[in-house]
Protein backbone atom coordinates (compact mmCIF):
# COMPACT_ATOMS: atom_id res chain seq x y z
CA UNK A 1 -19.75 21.36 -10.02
CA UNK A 2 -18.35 24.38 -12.54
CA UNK A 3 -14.97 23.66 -13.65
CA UNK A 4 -13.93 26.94 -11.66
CA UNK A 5 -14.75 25.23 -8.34
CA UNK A 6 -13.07 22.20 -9.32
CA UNK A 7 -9.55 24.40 -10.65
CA UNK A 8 -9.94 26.22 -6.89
CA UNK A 9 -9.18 22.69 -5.16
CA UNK A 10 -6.11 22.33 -6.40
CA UNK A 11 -5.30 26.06 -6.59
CA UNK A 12 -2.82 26.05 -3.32
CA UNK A 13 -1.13 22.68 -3.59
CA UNK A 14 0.77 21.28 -6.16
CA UNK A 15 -0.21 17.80 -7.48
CA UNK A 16 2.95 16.31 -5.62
CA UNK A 17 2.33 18.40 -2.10
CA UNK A 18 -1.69 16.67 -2.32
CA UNK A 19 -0.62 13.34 -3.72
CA UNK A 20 2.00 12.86 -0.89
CA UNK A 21 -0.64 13.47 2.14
CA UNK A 22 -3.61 11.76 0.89
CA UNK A 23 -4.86 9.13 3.09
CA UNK A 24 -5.43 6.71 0.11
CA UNK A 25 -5.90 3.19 0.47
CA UNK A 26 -2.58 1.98 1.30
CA UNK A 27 -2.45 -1.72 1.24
CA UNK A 28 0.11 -3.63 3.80
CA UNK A 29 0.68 -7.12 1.24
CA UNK A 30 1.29 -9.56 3.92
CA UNK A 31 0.05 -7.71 7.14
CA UNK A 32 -3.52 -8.27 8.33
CA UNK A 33 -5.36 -7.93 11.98
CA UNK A 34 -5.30 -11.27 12.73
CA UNK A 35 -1.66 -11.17 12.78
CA UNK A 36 -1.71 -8.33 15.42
CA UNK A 37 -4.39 -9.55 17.79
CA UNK A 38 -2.52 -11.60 19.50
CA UNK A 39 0.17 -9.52 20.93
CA UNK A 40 0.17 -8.26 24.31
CA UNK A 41 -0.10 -4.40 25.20
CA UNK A 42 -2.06 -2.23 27.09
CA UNK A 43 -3.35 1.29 26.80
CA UNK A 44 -3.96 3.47 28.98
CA UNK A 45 -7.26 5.59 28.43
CA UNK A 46 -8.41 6.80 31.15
CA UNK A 47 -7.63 10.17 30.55
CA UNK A 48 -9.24 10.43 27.21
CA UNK A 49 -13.40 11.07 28.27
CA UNK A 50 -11.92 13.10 31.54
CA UNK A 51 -12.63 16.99 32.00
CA UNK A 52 -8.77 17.26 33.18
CA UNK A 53 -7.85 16.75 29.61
CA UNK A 54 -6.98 19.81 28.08
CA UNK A 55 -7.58 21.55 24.77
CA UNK A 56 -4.18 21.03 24.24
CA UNK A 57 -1.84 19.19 21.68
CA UNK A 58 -2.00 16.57 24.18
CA UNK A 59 -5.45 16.81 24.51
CA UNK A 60 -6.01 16.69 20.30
CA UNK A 61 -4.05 13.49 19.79
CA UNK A 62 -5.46 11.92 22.32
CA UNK A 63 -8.57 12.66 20.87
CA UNK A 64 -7.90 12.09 17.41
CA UNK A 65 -6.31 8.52 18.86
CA UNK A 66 -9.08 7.20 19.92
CA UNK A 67 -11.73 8.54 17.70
CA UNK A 68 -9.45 6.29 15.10
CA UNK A 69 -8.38 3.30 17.59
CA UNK A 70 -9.70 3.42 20.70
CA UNK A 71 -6.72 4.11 21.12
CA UNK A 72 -4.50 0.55 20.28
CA UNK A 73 -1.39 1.17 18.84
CA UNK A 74 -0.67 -2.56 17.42
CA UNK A 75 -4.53 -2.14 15.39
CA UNK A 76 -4.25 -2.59 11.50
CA UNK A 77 -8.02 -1.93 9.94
CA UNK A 78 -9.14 -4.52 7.15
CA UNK A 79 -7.91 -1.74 4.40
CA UNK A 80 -4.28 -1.50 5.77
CA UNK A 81 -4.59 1.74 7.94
CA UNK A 82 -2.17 1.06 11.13
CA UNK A 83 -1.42 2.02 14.44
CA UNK A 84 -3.37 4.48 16.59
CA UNK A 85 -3.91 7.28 14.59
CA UNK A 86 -4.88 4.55 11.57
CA UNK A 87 -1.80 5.70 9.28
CA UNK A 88 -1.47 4.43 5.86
CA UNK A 89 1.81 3.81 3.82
CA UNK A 90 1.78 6.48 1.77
CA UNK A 91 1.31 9.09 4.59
CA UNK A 92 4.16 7.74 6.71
CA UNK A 93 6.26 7.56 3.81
CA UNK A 94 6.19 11.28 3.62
CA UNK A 95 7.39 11.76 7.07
CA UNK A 96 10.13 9.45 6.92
CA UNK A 97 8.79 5.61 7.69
CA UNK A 98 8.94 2.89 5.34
CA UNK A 99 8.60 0.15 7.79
CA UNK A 100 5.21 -0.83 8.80
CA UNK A 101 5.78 -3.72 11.02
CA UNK A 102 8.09 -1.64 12.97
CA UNK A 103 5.62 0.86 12.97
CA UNK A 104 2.68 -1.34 13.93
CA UNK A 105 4.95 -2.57 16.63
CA UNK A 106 6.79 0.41 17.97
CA UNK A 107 4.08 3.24 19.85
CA UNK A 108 7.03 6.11 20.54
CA UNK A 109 7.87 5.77 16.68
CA UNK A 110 3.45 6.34 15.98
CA UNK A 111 3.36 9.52 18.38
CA UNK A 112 6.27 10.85 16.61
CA UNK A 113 4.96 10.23 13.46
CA UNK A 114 1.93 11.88 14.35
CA UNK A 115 3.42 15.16 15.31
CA UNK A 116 5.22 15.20 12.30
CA UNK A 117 2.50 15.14 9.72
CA UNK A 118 0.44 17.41 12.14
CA UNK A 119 3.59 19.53 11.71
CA UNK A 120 3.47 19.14 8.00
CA UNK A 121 -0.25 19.46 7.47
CA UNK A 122 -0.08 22.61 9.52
CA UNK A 123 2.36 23.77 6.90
CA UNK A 124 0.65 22.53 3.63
CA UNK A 125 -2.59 24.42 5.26
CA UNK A 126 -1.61 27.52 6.28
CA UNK A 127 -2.64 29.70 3.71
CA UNK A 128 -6.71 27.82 4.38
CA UNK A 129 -6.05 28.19 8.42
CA UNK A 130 -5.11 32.26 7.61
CA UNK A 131 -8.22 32.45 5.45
CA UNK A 132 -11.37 30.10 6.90
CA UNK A 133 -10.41 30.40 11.11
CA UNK A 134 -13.28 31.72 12.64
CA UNK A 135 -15.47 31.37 9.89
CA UNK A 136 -18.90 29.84 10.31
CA UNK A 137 -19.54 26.84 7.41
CA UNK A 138 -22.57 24.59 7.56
CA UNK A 139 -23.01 25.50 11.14
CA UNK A 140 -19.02 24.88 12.05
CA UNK A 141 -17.17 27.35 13.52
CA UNK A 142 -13.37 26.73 11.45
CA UNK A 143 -10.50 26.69 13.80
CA UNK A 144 -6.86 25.69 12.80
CA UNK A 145 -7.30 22.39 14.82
CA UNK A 146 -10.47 21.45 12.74
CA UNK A 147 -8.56 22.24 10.18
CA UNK A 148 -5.53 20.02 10.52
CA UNK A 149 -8.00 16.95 12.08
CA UNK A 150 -9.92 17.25 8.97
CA UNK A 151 -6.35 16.56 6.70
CA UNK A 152 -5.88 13.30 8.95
CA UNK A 153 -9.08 12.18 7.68
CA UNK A 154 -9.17 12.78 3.91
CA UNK A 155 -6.03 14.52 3.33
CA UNK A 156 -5.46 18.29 2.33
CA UNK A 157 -7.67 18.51 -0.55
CA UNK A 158 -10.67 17.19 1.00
CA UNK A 159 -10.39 20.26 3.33
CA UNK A 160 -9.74 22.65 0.75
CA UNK A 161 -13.14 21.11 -1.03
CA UNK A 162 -15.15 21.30 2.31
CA UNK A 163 -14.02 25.23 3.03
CA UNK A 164 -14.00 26.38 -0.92
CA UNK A 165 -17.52 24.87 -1.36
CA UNK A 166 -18.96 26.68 1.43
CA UNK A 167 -19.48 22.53 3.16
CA UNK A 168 -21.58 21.46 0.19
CA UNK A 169 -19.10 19.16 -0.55
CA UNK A 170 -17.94 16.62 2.52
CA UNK A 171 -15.39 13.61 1.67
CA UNK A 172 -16.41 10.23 3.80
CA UNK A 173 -13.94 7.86 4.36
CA UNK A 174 -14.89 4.39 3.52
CA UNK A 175 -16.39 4.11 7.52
CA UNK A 176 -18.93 7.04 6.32
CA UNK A 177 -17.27 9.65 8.38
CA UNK A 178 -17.28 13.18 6.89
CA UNK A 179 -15.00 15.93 6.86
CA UNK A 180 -17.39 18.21 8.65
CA UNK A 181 -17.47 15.86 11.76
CA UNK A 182 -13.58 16.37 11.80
CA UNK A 183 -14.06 19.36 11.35
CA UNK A 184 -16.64 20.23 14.34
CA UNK A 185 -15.31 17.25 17.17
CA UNK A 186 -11.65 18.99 16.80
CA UNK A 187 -12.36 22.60 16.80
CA UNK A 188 -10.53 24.57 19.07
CA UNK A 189 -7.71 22.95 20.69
CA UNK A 190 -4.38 25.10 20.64
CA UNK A 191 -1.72 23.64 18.16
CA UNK A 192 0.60 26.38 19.15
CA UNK A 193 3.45 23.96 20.32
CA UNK A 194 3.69 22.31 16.95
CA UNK A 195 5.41 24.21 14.39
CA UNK A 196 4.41 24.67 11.27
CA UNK A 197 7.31 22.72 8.49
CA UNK A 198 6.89 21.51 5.70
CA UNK A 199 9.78 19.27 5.80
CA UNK A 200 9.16 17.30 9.10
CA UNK A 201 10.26 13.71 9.60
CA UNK A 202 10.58 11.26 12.34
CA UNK A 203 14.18 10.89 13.30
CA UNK A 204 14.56 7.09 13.38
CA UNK A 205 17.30 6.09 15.70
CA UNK A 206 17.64 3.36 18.66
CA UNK A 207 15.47 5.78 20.73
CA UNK A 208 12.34 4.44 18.98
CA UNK A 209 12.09 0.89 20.33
């Protein structure tokens, strides 16, 4: 690509903002599957496939949970993504968590942690949300939801590439999945309820056990 498109990537985030939110490969040393399997839990999923479900916050981390998990809060994936919504260490760290056996362990302290860097991302995006929603690209219609799905996946730049290159250019994660399947299989749900901060973190107190 001309080294204009590539400058326009980078143009609304700083190097820090991007490097923070990037679902990288974030490696847990001593913390593998195996080690996880064995515990007992349950999840409840019934709801997620039903027409009750609405297009909702609920309703998109639901979604987004079991598009990543099924759903199973104690899963760790063979490159170190955790929990549900298949968090690495460097994206929890910038809401707040440092632990990731806690976190593995402990599903109140993964939905929290999940509305906070929706919170974030909706903050770090919403110059791209003000310009792309309701735009048409590669045959997607761009809503703020698609939007912020697509950040969970390859993290705020990969977005900005898919929008600024008009969806010639699609990150995969290391599963094959594109940005533009984010981007189309979370479109429209209403984020209204989460607000928009930059600075969100999970409170950690006793109440997340």
């Amino acid at each position: 690509m001309l080294p204009a498109i590539a400058a326009l990537v980078f143009l609304s985030f700083s190097n820090k903002e991007i490097g923070e939110l990037e679902t990288e490969e974030n490696k847990i040393e001593t913390k593998t599957f195996d080690q996880y399997s064995n515990l007992n839990f349950t999840v409840d999923t019934t709801q997620l496939n039903s027409p009750l479900l609405k297009k909702d916050f609920f309703g998109f981390k639901e979604a987004i949970g079991y598009t990543e998990s099924r759903g199973f809060y104690h899963l760790v994936n063979k490159f170190g993504y955790m929990g549900k919504y298949q968090f690495g260490n460097t994206a929890l760290s910038t809401v707040g968590i440092y632990d990731s056996k806690d976190f593995v362990e402990n599903p109140k302290l993964q939905e929290d942690a999940f509305h906070a860097f929706t919170s974030r991302n909706k903050w770090l995006l919403k110059d791209l949300i003000a310009e792309y929603e309701g735009e048409v690209i590669d045959g997607i219609l761009i809503t703020e939801s698609g939007i912020i799905a697509s950040a969970h996946l390859s993290g705020p730049s990969g977005v900005k590439r898919f929008l600024k290159s008009n969806g010639t250019r699609s990150f995969s994660d290391a599963f094959g999945t594109q940005v533009k399947h984010y981007m189309q299989e979370f479109g429209g749900y209403d984020l209204s309820e989460v607000k928009a901060d930059k600075n969100a973190k999970v409170v950690l107190n006793t109440s997340n056990t």
